[in-house]
Protein backbone atom coordinates (compact mmCIF):
# COMPACT_ATOMS: atom_id res chain seq x y z
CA UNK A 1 0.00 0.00 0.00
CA UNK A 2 2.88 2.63 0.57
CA UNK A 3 4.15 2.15 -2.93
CA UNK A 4 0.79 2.97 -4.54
CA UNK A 5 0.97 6.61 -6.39
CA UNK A 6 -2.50 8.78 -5.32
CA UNK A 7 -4.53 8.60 -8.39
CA UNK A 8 -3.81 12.27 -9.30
CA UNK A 9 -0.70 11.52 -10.01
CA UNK A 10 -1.18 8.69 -12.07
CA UNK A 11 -3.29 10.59 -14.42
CA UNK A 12 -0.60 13.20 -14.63
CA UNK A 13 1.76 10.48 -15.76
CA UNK A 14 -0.73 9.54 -17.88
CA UNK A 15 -1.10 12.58 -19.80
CA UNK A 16 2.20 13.12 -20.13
CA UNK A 17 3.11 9.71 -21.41
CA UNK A 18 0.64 10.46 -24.15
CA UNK A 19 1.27 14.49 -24.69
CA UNK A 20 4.97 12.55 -26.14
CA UNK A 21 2.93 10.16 -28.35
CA UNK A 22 0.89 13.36 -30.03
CA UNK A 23 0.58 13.13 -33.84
CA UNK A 24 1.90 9.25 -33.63
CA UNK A 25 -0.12 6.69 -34.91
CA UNK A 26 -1.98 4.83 -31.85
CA UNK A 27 -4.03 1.39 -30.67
CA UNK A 28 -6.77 1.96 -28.35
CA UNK A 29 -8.06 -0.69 -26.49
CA UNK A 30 -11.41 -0.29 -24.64
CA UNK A 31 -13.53 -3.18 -22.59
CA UNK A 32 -17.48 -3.11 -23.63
CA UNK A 33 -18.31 -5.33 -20.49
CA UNK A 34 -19.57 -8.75 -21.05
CA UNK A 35 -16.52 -9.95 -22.71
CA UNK A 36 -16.76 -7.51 -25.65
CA UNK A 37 -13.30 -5.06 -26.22
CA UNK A 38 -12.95 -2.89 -29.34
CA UNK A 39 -9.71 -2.22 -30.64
CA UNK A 40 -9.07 0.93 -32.88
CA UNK A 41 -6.29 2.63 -34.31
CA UNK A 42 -5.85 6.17 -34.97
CA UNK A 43 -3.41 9.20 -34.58
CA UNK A 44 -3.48 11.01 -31.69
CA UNK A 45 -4.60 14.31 -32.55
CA UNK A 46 -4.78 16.20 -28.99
CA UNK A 47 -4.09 15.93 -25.49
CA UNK A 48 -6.12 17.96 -22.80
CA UNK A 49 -5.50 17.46 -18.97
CA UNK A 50 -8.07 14.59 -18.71
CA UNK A 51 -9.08 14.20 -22.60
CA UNK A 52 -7.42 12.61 -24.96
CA UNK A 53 -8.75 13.02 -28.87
CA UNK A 54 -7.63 10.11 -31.20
């Protein structure tokens, strides 16, 4: 439990992990529930503090 980073902070590493990948080609990966995940890839167009356009 003491390593764990607060959640703020993981969505600031987050972001900018992905503000480096802007205007790179991307997969996105999302679970549906009930066993269904999409896959799609795209370029990653923008990166907002907690948005991310692809």
């Amino acid at each position: 439990m003491e390593n764990e980073i607060p959640p703020v902070n993981r969505v600031d590493e987050i972001h900018e992990k992905l503000s480096a990948l802007q205007g790179q080609k991307v997969k996105v990966k999302a679970n549906m529930g009930r066993s269904r995940v999409v896959e799609r890839t795209g370029v990653l167009v923008q990166v907002h503090p907690s948005l991310f356009i692809v």
